[in-house]
PDB file of N, CA and C in Angstrom:
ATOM      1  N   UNK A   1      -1.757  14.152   9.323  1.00  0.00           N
ATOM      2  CA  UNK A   1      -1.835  12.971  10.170  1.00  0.00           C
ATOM      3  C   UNK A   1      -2.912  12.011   9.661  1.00  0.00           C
ATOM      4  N   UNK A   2      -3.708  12.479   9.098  1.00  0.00           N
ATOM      5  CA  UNK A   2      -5.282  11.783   9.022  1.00  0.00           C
ATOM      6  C   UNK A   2      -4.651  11.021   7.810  1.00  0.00           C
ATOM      7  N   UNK A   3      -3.934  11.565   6.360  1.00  0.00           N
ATOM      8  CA  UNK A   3      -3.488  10.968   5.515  1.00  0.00           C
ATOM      9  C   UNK A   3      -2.241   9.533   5.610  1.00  0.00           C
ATOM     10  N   UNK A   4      -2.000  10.130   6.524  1.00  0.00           N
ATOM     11  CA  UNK A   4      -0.512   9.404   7.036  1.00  0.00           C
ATOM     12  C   UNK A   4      -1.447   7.648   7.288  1.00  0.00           C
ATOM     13  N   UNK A   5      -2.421   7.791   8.533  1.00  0.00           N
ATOM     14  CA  UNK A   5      -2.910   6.413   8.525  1.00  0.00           C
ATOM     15  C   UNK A   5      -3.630   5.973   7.417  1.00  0.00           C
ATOM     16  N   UNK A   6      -4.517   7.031   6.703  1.00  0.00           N
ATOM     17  CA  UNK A   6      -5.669   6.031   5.235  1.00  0.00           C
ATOM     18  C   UNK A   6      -4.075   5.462   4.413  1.00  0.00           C
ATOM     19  N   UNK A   7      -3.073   6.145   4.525  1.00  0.00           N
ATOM     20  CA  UNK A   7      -1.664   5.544   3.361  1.00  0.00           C
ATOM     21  C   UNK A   7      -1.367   3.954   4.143  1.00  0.00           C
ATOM     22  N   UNK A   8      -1.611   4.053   5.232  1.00  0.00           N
ATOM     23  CA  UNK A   8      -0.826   3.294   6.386  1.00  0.00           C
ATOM     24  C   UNK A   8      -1.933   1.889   5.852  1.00  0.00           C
ATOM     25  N   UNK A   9      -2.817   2.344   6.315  1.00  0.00           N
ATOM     26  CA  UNK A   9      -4.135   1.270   6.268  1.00  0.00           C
ATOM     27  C   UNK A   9      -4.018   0.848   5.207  1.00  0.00           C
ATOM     28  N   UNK A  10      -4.163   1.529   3.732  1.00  0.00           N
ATOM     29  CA  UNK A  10      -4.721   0.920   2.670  1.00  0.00           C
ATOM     30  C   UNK A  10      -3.865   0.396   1.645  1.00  0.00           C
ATOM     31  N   UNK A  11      -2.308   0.086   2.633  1.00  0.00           N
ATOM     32  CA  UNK A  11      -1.299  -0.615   2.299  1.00  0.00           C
ATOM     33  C   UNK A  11      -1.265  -2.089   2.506  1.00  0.00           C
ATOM     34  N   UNK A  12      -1.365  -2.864   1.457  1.00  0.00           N
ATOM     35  CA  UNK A  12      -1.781  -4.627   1.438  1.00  0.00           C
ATOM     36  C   UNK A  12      -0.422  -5.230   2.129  1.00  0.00           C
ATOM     37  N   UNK A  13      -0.881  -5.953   3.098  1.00  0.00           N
ATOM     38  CA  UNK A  13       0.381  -6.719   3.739  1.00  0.00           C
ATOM     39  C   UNK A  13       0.647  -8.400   2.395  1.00  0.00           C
ATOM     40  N   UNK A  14       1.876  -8.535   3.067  1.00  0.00           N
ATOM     41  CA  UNK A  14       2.272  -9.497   1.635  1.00  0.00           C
ATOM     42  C   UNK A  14       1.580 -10.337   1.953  1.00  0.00           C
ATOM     43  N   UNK A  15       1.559 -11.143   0.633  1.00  0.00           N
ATOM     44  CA  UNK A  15       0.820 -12.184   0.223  1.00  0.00           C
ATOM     45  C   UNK A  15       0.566 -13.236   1.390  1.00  0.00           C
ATOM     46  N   UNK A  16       2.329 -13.979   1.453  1.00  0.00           N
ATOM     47  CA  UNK A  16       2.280 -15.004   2.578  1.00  0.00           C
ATOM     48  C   UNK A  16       1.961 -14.826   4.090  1.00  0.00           C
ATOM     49  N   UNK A  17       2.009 -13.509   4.405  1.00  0.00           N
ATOM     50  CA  UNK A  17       1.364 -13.299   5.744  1.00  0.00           C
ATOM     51  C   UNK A  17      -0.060 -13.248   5.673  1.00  0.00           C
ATOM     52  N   UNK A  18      -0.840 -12.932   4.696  1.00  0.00           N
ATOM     53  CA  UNK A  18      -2.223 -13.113   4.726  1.00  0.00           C
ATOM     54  C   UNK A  18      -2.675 -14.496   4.589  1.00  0.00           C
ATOM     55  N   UNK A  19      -1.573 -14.934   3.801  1.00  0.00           N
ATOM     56  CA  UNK A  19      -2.091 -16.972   3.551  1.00  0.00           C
ATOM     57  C   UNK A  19      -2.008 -17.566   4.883  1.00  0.00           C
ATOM     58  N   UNK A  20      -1.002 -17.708   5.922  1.00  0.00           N
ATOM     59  CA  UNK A  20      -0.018 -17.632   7.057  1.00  0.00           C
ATOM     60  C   UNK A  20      -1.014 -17.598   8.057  1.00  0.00           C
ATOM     61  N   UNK A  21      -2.003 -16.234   8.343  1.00  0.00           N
ATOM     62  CA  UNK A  21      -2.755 -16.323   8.951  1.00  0.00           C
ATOM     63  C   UNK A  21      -4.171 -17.031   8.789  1.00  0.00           C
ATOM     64  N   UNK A  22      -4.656 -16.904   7.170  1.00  0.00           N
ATOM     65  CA  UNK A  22      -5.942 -17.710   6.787  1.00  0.00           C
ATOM     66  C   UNK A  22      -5.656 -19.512   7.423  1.00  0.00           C
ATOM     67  N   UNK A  23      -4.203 -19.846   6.966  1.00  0.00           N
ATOM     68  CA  UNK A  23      -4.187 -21.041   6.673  1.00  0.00           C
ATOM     69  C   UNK A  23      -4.241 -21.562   9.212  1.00  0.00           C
ATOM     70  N   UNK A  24      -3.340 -20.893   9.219  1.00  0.00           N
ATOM     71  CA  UNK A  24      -3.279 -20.831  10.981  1.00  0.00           C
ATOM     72  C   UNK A  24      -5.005 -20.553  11.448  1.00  0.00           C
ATOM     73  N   UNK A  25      -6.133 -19.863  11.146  1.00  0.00           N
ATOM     74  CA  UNK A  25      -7.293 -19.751  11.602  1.00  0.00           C
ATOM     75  C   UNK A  25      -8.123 -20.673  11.525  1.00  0.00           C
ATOM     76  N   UNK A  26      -7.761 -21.428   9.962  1.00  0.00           N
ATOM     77  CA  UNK A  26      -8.192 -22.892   9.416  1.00  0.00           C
ATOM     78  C   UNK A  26      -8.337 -24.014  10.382  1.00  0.00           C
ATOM     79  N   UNK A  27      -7.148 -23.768  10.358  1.00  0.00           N
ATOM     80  CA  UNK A  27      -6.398 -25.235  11.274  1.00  0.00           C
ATOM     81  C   UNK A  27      -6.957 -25.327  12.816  1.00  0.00           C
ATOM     82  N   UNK A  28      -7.040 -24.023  12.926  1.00  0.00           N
ATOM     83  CA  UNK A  28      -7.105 -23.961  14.671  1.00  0.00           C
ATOM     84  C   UNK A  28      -8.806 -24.474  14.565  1.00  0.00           C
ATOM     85  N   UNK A  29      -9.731 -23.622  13.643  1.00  0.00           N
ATOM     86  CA  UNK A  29     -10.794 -24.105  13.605  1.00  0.00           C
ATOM     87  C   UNK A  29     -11.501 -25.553  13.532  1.00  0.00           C
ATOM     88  N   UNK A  30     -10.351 -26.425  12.964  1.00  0.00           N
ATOM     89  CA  UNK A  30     -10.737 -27.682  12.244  1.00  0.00           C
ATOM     90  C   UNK A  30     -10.282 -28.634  13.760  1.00  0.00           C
ATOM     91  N   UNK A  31      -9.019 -28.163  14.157  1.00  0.00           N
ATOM     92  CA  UNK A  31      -8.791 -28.653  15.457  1.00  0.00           C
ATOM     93  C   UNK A  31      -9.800 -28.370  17.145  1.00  0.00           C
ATOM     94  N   UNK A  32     -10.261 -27.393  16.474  1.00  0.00           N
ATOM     95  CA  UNK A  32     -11.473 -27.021  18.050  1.00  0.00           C
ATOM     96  C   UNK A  32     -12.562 -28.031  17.730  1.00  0.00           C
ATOM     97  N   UNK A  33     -12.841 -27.806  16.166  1.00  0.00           N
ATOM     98  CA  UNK A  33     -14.296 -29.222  16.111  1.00  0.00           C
ATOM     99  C   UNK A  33     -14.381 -30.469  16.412  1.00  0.00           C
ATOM    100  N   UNK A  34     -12.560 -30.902  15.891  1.00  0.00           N
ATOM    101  CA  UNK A  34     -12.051 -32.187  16.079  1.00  0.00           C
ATOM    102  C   UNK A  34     -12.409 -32.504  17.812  1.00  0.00           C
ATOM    103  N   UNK A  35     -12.300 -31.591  18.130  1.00  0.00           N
ATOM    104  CA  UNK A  35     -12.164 -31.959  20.357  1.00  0.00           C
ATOM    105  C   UNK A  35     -13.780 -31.941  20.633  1.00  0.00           C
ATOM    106  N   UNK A  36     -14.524 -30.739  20.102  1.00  0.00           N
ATOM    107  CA  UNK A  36     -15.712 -30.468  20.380  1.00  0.00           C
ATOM    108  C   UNK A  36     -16.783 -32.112  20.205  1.00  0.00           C
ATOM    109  N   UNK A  37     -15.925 -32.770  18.626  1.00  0.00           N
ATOM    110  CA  UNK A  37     -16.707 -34.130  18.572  1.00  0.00           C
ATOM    111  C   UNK A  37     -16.092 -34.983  19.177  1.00  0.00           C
ATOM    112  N   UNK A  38     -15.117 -35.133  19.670  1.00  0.00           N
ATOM    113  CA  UNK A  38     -14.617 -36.024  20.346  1.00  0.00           C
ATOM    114  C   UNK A  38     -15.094 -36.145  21.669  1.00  0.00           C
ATOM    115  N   UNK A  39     -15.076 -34.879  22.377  1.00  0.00           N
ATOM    116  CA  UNK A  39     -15.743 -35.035  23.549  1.00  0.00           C
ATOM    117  C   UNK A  39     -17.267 -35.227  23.532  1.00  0.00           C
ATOM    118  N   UNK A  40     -17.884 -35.083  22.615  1.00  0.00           N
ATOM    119  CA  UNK A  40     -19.316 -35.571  22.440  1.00  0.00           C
ATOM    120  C   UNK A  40     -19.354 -36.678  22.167  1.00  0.00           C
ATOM    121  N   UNK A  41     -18.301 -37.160  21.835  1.00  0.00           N
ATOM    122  CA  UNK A  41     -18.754 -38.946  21.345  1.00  0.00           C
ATOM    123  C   UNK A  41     -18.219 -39.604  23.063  1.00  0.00           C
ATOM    124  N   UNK A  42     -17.667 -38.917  23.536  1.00  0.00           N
ATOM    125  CA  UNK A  42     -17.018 -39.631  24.752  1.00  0.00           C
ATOM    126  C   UNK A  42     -18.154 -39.331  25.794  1.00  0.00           C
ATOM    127  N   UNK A  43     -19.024 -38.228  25.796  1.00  0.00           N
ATOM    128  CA  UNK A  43     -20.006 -37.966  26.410  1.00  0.00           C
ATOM    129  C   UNK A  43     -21.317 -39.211  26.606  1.00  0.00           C
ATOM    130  N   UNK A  44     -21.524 -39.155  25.281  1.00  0.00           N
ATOM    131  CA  UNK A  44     -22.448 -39.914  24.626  1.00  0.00           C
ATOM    132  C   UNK A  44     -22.355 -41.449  25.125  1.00  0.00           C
ATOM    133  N   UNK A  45     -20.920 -41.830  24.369  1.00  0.00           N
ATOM    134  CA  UNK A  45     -20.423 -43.207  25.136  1.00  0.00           C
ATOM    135  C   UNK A  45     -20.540 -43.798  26.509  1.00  0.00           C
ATOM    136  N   UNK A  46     -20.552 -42.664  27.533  1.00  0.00           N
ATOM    137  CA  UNK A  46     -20.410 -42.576  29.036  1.00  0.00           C
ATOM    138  C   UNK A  46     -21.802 -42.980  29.091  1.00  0.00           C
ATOM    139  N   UNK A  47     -22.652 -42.254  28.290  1.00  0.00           N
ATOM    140  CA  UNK A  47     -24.031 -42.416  28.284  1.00  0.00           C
ATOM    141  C   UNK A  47     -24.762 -43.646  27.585  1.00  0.00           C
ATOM    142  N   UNK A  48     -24.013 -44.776  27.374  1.00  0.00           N
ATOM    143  CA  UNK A  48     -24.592 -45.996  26.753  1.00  0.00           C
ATOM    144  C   UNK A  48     -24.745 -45.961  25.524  1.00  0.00           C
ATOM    145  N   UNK A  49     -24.675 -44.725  24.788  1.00  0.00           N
ATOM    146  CA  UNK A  49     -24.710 -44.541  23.156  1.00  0.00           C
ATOM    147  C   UNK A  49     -24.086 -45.056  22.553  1.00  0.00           C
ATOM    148  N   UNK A  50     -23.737 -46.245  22.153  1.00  0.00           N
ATOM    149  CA  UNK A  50     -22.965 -46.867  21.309  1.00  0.00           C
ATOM    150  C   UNK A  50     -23.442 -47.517  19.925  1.00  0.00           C
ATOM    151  N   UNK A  51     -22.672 -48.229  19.191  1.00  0.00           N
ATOM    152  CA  UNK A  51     -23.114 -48.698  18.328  1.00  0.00           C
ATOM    153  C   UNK A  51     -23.019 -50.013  17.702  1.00  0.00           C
ATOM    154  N   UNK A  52     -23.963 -50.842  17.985  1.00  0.00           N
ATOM    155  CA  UNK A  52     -23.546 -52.698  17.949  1.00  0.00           C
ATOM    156  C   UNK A  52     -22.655 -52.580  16.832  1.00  0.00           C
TER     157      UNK A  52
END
């Protein structure tokens, strides 16, 4: 049994499912910052921060 999972585990999933997920973690990341500054600039704005 113990062999059965180290075979199981230390079997590489394909290529495009590892890209698939890197490239999906990317995106999601780049899209949370995108909101995170957006709502800080809208914060800010509320707050008179602008820029002549």
């Amino acid at each position: 049994m113990q062999k059965e999972r180290e075979n199981s585990a230390s079997e590489a999933k394909p290529l495009w499912k590892r890209m698939t997920w890197l490239v999906l973690i990317w995106s999601t990341s780049v899209l949370v910052l995108g909101v995170v500054a957006w709502l800080l600039r809208q914060f800010m704005t509320a707050a008179g921060l602008t820029t002549p």
